[in-house]
Protein backbone atom coordinates (compact mmCIF):
# COMPACT_ATOMS: atom_id res chain seq x y z
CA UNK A 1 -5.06 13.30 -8.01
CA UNK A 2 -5.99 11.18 -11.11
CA UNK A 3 -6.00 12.31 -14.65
CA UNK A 4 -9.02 12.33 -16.63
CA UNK A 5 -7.76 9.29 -18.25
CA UNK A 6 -7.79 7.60 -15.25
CA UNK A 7 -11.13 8.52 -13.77
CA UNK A 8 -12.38 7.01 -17.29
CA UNK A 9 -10.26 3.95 -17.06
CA UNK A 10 -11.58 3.32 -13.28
CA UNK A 11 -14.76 4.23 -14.01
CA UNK A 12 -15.31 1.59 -16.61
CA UNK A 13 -14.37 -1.05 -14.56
CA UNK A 14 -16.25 0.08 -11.90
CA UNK A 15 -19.47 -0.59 -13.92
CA UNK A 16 -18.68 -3.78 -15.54
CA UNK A 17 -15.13 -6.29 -14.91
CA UNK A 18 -14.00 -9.58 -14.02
CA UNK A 19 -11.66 -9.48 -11.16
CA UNK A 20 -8.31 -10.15 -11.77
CA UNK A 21 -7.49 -11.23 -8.32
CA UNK A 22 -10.12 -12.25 -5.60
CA UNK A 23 -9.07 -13.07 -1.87
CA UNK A 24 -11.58 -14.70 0.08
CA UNK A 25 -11.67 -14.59 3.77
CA UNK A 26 -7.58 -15.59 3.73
CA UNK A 27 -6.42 -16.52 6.82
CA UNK A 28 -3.07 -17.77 8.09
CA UNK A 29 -1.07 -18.67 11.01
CA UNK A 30 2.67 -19.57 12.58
CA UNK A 31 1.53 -21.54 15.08
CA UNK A 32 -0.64 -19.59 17.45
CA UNK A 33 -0.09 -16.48 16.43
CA UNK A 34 -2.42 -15.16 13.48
CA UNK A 35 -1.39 -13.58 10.52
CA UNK A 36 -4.53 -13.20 8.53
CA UNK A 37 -7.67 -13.08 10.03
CA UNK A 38 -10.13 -13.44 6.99
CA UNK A 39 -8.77 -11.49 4.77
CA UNK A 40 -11.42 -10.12 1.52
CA UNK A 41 -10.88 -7.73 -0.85
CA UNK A 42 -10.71 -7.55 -5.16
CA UNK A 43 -8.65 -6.28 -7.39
CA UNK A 44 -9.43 -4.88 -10.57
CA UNK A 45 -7.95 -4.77 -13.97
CA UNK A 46 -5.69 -2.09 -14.73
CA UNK A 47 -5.88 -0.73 -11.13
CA UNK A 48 -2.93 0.00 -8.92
CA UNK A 49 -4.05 -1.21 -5.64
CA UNK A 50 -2.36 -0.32 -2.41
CA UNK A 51 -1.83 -2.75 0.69
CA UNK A 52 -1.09 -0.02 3.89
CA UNK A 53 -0.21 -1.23 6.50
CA UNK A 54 2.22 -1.44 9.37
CA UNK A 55 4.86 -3.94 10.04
CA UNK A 56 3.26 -6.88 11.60
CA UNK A 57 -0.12 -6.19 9.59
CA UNK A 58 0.25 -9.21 7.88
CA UNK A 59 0.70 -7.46 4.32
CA UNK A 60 4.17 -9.27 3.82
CA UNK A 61 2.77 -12.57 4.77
CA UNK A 62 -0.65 -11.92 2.16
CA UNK A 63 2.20 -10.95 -0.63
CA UNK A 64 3.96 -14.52 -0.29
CA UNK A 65 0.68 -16.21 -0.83
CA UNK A 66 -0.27 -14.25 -4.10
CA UNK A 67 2.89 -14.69 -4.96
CA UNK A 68 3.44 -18.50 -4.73
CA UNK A 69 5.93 -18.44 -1.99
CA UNK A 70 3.23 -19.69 0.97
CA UNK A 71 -0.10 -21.74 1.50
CA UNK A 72 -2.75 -20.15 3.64
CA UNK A 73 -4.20 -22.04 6.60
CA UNK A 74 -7.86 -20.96 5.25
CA UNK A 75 -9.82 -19.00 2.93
CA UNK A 76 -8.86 -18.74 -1.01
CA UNK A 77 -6.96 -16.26 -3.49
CA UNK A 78 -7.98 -17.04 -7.31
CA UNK A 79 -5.55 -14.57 -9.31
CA UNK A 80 -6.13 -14.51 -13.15
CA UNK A 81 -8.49 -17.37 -12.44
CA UNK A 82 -6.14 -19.69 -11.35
CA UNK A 83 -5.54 -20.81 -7.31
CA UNK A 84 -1.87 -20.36 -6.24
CA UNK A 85 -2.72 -22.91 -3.53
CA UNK A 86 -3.53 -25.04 -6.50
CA UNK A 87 -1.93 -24.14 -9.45
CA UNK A 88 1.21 -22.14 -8.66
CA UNK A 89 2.68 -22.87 -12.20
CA UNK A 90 -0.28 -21.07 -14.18
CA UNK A 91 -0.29 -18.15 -11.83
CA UNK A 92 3.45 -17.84 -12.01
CA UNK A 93 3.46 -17.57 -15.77
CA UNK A 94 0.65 -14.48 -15.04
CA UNK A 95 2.66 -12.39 -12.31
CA UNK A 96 5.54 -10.77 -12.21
CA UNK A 97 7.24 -10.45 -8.91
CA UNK A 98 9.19 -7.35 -7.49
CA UNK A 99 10.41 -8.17 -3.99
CA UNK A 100 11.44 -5.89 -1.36
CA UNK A 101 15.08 -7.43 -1.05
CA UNK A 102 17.42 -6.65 -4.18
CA UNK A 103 17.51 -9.58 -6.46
CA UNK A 104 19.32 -8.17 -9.49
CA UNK A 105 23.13 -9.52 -9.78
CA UNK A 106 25.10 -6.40 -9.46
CA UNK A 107 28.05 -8.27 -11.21
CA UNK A 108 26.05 -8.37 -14.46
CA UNK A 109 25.02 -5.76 -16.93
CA UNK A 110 21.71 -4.97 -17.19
CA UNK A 111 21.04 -6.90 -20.33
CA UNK A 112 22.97 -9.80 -18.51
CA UNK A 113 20.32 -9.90 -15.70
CA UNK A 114 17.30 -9.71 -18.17
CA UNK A 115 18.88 -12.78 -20.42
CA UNK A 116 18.69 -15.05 -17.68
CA UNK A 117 15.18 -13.80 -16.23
CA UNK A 118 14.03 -15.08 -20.04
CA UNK A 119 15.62 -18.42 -19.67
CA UNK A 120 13.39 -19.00 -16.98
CA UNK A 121 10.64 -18.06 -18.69
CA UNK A 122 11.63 -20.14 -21.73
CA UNK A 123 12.10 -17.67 -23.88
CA UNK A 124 15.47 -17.56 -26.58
CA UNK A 125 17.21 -16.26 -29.43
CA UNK A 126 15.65 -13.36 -31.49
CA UNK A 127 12.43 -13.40 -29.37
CA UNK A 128 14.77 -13.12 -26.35
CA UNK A 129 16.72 -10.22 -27.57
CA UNK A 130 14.08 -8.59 -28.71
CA UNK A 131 12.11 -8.66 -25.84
CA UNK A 132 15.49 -7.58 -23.33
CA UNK A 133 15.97 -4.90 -26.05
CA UNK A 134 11.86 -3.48 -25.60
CA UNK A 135 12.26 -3.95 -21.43
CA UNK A 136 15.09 -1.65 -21.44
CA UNK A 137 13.77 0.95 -23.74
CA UNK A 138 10.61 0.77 -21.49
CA UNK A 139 12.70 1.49 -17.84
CA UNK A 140 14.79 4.26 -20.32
CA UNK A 141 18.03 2.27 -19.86
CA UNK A 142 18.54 0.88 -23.19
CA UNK A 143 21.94 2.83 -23.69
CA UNK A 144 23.32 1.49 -20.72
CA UNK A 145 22.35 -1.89 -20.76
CA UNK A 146 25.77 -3.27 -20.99
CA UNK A 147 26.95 -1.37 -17.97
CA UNK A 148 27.33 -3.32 -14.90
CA UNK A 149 24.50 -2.99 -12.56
CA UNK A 150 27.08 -2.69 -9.53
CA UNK A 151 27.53 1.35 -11.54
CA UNK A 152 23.81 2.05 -11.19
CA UNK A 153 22.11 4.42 -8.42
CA UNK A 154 19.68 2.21 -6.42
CA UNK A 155 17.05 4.00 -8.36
CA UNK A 156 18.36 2.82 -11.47
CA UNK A 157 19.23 -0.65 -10.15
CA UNK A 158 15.18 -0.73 -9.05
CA UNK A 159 14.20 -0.13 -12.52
CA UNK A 160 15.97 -3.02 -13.79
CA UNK A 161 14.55 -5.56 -10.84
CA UNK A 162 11.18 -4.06 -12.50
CA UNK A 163 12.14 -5.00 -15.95
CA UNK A 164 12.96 -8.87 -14.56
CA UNK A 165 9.08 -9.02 -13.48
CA UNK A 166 8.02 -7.62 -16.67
CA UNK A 167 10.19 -9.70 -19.11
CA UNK A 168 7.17 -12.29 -19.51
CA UNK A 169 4.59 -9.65 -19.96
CA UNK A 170 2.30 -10.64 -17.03
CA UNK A 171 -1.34 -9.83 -16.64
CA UNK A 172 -0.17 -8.86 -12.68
CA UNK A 173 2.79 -7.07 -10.97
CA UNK A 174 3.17 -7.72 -7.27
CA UNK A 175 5.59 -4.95 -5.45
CA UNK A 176 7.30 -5.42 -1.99
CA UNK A 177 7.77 -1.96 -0.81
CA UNK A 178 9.71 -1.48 -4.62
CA UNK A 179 10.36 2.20 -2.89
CA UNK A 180 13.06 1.19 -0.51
CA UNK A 181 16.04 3.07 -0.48
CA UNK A 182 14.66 5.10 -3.83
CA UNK A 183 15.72 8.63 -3.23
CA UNK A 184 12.29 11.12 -3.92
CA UNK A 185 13.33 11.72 -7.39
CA UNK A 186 13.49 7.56 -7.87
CA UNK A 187 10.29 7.37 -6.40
CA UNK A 188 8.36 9.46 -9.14
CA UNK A 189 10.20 8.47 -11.80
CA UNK A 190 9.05 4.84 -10.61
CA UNK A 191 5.47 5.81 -9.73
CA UNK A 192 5.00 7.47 -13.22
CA UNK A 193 6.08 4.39 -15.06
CA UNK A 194 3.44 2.07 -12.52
CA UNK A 195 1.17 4.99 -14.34
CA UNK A 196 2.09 4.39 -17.77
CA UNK A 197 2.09 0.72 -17.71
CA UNK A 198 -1.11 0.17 -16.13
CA UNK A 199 -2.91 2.57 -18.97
CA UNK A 200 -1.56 1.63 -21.70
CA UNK A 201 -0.94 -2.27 -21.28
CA UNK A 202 -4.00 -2.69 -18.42
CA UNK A 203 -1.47 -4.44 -16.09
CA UNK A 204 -2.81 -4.50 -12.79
CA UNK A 205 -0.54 -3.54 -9.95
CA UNK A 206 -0.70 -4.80 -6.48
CA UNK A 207 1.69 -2.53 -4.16
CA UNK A 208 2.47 -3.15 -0.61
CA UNK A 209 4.08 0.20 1.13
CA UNK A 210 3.79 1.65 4.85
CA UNK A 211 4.55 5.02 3.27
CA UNK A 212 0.87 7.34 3.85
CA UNK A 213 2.71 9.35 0.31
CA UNK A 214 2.50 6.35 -1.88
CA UNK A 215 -0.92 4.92 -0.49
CA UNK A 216 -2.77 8.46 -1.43
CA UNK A 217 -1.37 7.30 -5.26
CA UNK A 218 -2.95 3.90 -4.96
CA UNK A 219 -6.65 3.95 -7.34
CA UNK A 220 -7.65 1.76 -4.83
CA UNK A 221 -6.27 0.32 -0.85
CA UNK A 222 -6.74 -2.14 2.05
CA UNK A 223 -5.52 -0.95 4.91
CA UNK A 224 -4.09 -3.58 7.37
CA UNK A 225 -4.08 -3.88 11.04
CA UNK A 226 -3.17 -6.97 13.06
CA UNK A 227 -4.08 -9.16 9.82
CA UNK A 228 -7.41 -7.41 9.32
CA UNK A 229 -8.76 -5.37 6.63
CA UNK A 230 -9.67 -2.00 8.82
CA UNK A 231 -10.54 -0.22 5.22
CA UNK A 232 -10.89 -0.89 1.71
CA UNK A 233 -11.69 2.15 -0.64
CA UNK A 234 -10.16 5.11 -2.57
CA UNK A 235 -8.34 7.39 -0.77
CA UNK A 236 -10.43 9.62 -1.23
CA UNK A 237 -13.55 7.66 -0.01
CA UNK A 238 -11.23 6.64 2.90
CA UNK A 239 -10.41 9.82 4.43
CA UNK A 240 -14.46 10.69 3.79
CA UNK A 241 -15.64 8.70 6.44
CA UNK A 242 -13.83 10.65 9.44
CA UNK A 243 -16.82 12.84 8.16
CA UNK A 244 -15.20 15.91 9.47
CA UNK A 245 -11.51 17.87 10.42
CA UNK A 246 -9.18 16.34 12.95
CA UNK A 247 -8.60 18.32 16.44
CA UNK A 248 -5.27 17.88 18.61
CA UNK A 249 -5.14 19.69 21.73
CA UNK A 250 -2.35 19.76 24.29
CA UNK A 251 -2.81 20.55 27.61
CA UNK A 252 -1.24 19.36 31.40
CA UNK A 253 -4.13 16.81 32.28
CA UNK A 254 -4.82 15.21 29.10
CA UNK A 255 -6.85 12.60 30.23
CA UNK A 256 -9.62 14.35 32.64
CA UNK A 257 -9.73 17.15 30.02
CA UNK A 258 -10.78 14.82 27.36
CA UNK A 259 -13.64 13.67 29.83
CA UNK A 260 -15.07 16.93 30.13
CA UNK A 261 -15.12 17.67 26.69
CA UNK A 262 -17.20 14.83 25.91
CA UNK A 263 -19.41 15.67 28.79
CA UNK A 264 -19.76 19.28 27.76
CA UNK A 265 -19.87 18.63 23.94
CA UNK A 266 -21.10 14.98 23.79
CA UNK A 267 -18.20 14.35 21.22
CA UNK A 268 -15.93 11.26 20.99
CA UNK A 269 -12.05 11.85 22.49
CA UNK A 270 -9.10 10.26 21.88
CA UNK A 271 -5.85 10.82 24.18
CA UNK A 272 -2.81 9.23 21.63
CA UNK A 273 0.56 10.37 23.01
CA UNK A 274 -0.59 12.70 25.33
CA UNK A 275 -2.51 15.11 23.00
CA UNK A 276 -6.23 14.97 22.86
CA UNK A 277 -7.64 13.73 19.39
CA UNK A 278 -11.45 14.51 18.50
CA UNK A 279 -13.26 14.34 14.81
CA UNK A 280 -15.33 17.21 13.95
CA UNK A 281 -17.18 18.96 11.17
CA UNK A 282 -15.98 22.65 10.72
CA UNK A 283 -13.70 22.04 12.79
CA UNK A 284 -12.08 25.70 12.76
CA UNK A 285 -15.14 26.98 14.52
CA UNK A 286 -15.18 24.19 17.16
CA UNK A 287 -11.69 25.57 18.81
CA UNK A 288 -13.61 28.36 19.58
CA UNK A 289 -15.52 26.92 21.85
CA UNK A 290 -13.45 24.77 23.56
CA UNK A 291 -10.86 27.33 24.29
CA UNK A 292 -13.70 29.26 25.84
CA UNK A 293 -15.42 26.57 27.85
CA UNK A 294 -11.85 25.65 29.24
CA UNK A 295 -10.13 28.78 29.30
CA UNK A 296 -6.33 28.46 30.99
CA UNK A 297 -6.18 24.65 30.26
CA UNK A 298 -5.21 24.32 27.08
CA UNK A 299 -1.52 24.58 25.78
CA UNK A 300 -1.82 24.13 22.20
CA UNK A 301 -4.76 23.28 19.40
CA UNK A 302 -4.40 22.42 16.03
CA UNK A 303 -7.12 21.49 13.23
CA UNK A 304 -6.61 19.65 9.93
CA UNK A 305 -8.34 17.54 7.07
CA UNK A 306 -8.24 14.30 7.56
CA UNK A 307 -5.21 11.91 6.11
CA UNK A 308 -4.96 8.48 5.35
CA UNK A 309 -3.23 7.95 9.05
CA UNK A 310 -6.22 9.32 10.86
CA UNK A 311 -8.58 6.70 8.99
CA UNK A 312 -5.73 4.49 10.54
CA UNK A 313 -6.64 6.26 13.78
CA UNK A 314 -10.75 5.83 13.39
CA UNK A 315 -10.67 2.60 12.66
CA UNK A 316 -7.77 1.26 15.63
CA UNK A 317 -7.59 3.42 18.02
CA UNK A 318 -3.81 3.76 17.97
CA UNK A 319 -1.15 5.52 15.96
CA UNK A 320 0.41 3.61 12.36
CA UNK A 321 3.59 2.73 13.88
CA UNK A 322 2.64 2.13 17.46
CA UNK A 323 0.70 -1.43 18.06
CA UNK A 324 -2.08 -1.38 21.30
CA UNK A 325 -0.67 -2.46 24.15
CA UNK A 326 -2.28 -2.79 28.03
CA UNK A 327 0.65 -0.38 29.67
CA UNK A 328 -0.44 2.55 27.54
CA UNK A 329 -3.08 4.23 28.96
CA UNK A 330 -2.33 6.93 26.71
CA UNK A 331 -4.27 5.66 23.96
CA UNK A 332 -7.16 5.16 25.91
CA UNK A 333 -10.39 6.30 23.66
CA UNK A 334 -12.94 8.08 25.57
């Protein structure tokens, strides 16, 4: 849940900002298979905004173009005003770039890594110590920054591939799944520094994670399907538009039972691995009825609020880790 701080920072540039990234209809291809498939969505400034999505979404593919690493086939990204397409150097010297894969050298120290990130960067001498000096104090390793990196837990070791992107003091952070292999401890301690540094330096973050956990964090998300934007709110205005509780009921005969239902109750049915899925308002008093208009049929029934995996759901028709295919009858929607 956001602080009050946050509400007011959101809030404000709800009413009135300048985008500091804007895709536009993005699309791209490898040959004939699509990536992107118009792709729109803005980000604002000091927001944390999530990309959800799961693999073979196309969020990995929409990361490399915002971060320099691709050309689109179609469509435009402008991020800080500048095109990467266009002008990669200008947008590079705005972003700061944490990718999934480790990029730290374990064989240096942690002040070791950060000296060279500032060469490339152009940065030397006092300004460059000072500034390795204030990165470490901000990821609290400052007293260890002449240990190895090789000696630091992979939480630790994240924190410093953070302090690489930051060394330049970009306008925009781009994250590859920066949770990876981050124990849960690791993963709040990272979280509540994405926190601090977007309110109190207005950095804005772009995140891309398949993990339903970090999305609800997000201020903002897109959530990805088969390089489409299925949804693009808060969480909270996300899991809103089920506009009701989600149902599961197991029973032998799945699939006629879910016809009936809608017959009886003219109600919308889902069968997703064998268990009957429906979307209903007071849900809790529903079962009720269905157990007694099909009594002896039904093995099991469960009803919950809505989650970010059931907007998933409502908008595809199929689970978050399980793509469509013909042979699976099972997620057949009523």
């Amino acid at each position: 849940m956001a602080t009050t701080l946050e509400n007011t920072v959101i809030s404000q540039t709800d009413r009135q900002y300048s985008p500091t990234i804007r895709i536009e209809n993005l699309q791209h291809s490898y040959g004939d298979r699509r990536a992107l498939n118009g792709v729109s969505f803005d980000v604002r400034p000091g927001e944390i905004f999530g990309l959800l999505g799961p693999n073979g979404s196309g969020k990995t593919t929409l990361f490399r173009i915002l971060s320099t690493l691709m050309l689109p086939t179609a469509g435009r990204a402008m991020i800080a005003g500048f095109d990467p397409a266009q002008q990669p150097d200008e947008v590079r010297r705005r972003i700061g770039v944490v990718f999934q894969s480790q990029s730290v050298d374990i064989k240096l120290t942690a002040s070791e890594n950060l000296w060279h990130q500032g060469h490339l960067y152009g940065l030397r001498g006092a300004v460059l110590r000072d500034r390795i000096r204030e990165m470490l104090q901000r990821v609290a390793l400052a007293e260890r920054s002449g240990e190895k990196v090789e000696s630091f837990s992979g939480g630790m070791q994240r924190r410093v591939e953070l302090a690489k992107g930051l060394m330049h003091r970009p306008q925009i952070l781009l994250l590859d799944e920066p949770t990876t292999g981050l124990d849960p401890g690791a993963r709040r301690d990272l979280w509540q520094y994405l926190q601090e540094l977007r309110l109190q330096e207005n950095v804005s973050v772009i995140i891309t994670t398949h993990l339903m956990e970090e999305a609800e964090r997000c201020d903002r998300l897109a959530i990805l399907n088969l390089g489409e934007v299925v949804a693009l709110g808060t969480p909270l205005e996300l899991r809103g538009q089920i506009g009701g509780d989600v149902i599961l009921l197991e029973a032998a005969q799945p699939d006629p039972l879910a016809m009936r239902i809608e017959q009886k109750f003219k109600i919308a049915t889902t069968v997703l691995d064998g268990k009957i899925r429906m979307e209903r308002k007071d849900g809790h008093r529903f079962i009720t009825d269905i157990v007694e208009a099909f009594p002896g049929e039904i093995q099991s029934i469960s009803v919950s609020k809505p989650t970010l995996e059931d907007v998933f759901i409502h908008r595809t028709g199929h689970r978050f880790w399980n793509e469509p295919t013909p042979e699976e009858p099972a997620r057949r929607k009523h």
